[in-house]
C-alpha atoms as a PDB file:
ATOM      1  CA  UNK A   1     -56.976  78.885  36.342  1.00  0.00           C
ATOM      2  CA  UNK A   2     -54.125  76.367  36.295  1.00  0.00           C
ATOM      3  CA  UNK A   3     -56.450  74.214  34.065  1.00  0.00           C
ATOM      4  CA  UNK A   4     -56.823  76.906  31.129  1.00  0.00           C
ATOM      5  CA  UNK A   5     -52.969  77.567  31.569  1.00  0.00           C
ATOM      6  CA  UNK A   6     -52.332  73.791  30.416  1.00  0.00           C
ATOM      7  CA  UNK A   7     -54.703  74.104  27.626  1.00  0.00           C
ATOM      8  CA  UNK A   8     -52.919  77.871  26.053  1.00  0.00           C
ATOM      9  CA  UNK A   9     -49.245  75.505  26.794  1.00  0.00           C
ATOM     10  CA  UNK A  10     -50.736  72.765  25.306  1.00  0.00           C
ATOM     11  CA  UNK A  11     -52.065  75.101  21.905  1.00  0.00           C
ATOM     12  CA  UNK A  12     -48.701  76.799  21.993  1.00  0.00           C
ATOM     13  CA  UNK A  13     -47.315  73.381  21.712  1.00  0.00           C
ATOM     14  CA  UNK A  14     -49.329  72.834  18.732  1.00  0.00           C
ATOM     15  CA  UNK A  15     -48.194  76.222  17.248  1.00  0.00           C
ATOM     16  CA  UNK A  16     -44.503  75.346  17.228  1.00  0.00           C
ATOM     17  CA  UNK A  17     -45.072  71.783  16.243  1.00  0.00           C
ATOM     18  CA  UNK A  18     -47.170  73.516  13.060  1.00  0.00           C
ATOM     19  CA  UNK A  19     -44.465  75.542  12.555  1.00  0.00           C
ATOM     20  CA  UNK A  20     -41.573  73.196  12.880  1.00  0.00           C
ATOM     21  CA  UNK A  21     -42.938  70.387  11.102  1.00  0.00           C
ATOM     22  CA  UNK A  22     -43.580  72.814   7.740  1.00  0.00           C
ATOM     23  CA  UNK A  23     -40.339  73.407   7.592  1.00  0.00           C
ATOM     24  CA  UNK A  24     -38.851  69.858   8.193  1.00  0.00           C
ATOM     25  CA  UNK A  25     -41.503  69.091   5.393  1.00  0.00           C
ATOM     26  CA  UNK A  26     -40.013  71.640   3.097  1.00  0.00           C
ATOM     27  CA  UNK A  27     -36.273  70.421   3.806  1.00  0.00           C
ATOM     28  CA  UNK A  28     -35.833  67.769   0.819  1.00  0.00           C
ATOM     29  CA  UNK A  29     -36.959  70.755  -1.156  1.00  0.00           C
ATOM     30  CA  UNK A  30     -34.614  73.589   0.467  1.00  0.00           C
ATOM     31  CA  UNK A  31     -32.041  71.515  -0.686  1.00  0.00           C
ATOM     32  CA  UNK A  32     -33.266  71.341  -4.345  1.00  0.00           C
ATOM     33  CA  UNK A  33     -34.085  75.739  -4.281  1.00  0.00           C
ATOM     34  CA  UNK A  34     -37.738  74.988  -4.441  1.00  0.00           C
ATOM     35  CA  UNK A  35     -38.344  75.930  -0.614  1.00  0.00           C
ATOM     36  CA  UNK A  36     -41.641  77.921  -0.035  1.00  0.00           C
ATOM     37  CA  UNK A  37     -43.579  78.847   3.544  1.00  0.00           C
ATOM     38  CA  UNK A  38     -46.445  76.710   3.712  1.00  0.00           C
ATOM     39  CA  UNK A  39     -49.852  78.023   5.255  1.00  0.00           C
ATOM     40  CA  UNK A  40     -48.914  76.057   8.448  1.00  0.00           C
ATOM     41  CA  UNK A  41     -46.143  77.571   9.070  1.00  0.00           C
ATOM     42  CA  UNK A  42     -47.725  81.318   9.133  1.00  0.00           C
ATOM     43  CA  UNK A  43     -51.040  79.569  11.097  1.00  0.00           C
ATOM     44  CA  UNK A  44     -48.216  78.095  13.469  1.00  0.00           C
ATOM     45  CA  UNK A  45     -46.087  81.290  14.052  1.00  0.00           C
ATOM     46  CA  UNK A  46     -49.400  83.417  14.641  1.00  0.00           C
ATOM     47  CA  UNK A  47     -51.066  80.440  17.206  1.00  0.00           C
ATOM     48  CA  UNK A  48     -47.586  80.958  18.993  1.00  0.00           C
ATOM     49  CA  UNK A  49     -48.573  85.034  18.904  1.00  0.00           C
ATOM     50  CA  UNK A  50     -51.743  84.485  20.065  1.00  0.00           C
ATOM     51  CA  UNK A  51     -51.222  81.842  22.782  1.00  0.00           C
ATOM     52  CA  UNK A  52     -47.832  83.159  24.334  1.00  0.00           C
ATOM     53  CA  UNK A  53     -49.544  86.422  24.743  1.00  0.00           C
ATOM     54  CA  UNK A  54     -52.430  84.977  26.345  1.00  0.00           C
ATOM     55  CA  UNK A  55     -50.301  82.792  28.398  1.00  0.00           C
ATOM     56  CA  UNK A  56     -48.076  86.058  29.749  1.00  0.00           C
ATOM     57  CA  UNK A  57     -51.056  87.377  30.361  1.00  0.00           C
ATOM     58  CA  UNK A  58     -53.120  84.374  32.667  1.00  0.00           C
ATOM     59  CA  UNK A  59     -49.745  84.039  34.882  1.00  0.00           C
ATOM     60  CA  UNK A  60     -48.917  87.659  35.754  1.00  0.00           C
ATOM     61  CA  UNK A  61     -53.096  87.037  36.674  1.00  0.00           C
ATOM     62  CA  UNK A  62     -52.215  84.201  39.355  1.00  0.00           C
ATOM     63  CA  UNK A  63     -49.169  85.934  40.437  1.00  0.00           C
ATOM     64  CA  UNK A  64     -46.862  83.561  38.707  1.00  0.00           C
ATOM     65  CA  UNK A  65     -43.533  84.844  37.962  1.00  0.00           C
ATOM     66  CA  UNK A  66     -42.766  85.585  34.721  1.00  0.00           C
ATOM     67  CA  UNK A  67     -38.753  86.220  32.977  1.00  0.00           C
ATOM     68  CA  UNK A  68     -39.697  89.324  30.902  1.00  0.00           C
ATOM     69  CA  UNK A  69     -36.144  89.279  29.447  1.00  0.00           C
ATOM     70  CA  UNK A  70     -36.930  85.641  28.503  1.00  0.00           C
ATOM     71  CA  UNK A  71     -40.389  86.373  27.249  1.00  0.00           C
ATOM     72  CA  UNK A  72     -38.955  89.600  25.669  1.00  0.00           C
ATOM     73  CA  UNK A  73     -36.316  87.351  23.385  1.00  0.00           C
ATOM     74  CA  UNK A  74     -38.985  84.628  22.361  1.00  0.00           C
ATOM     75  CA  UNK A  75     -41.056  87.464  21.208  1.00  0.00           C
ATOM     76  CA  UNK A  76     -38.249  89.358  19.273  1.00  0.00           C
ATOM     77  CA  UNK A  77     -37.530  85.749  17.532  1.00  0.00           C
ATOM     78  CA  UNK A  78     -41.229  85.163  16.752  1.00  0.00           C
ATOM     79  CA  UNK A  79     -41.760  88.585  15.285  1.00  0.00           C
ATOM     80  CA  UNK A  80     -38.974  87.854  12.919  1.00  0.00           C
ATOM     81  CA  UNK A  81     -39.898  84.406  11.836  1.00  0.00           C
ATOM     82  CA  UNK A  82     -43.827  85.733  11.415  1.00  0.00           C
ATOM     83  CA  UNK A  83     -42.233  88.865   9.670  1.00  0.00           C
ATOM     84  CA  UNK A  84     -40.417  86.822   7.023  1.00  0.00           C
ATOM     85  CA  UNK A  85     -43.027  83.793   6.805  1.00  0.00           C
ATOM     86  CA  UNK A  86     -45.764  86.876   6.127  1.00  0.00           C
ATOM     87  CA  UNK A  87     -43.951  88.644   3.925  1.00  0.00           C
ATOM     88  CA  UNK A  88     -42.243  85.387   1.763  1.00  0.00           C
ATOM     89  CA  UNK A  89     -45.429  83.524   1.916  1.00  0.00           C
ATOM     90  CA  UNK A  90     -47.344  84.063  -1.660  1.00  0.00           C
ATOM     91  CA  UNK A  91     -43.925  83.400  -3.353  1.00  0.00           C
ATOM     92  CA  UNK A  92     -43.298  80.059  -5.254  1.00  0.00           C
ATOM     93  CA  UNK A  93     -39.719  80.155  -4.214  1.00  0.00           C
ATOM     94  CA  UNK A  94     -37.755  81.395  -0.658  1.00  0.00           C
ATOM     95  CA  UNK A  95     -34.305  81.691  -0.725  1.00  0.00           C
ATOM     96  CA  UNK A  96     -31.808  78.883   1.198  1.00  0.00           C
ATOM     97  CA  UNK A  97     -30.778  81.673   3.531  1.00  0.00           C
ATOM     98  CA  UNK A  98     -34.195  83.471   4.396  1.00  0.00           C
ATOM     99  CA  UNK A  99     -35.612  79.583   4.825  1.00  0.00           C
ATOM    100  CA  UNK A 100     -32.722  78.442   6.859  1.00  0.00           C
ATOM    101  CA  UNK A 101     -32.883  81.342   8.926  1.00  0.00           C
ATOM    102  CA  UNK A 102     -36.401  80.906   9.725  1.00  0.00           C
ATOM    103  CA  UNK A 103     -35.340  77.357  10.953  1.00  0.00           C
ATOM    104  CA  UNK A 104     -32.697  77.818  12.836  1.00  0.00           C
ATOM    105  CA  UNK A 105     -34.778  80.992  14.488  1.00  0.00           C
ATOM    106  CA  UNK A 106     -37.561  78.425  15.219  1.00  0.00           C
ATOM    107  CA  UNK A 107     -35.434  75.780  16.806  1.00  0.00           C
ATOM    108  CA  UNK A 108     -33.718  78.596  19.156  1.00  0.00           C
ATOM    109  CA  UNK A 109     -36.772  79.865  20.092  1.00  0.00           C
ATOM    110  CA  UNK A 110     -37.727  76.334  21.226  1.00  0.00           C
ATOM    111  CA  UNK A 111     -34.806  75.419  23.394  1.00  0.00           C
ATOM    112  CA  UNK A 112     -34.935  79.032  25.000  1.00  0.00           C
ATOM    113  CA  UNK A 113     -38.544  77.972  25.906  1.00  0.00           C
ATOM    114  CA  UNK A 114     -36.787  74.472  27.406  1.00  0.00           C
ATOM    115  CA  UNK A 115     -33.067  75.403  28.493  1.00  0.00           C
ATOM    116  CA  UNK A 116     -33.608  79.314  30.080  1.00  0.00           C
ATOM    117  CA  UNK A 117     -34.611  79.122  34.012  1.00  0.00           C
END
């Protein structure tokens, strides 16, 4: 079981780094007001859904113990980033703020992950 708790981490990994790195790639462009959500980001933000759920899930199964305030903020934080990237996403142009925001929600999500014992 410990095995196919690496491999959800390792996806979730992958989910953050999708969504991260489509907005670092859309930076030079936030600057200029031509900022849009890429697909990656949404496919990154729902892989986190998906995964973290599953991952909740597998160690409550083994008995692990799990933070559920901790869990309970990542979640809140994800649901807001996936609720702005879905709704924003078919438009040519996001605004500096509603971008920014999904940034800096992104980041804080991932040193919550890393910094909250």
């Amino acid at each position: 079981m410990d095995v196919l708790i690496h491999i959800f981490v390792g996806l979730h990994i992958i989910g953050i780094a999708s969504l991260l790195g489509g907005f670092l790639t859309q930076l030079k462009a936030m600057g200029a007001g031509t900022a849009r959500f890429v697909p990656a980001m949404l496919h990154g933000a729902l892989t986190m859904l998906v995964t973290g759920v599953v991952l909740v899930g597998l160690n409550q199964a083994q008995d692990y113990s799990v933070d559920n305030i901790k869990i309970g903020v990542k979640l809140a934080l994800l649901i807001v980033i996936l609720g702005l990237v879905y709704v924003k996403r078919d438009e040519e142009k996001v605004d500096k703020g509603v971008f920014g925001l999904v940034g800096l929600l992104t980041v804080a999500n991932i040193f919550i992950a890393v910094l909250w014992t």
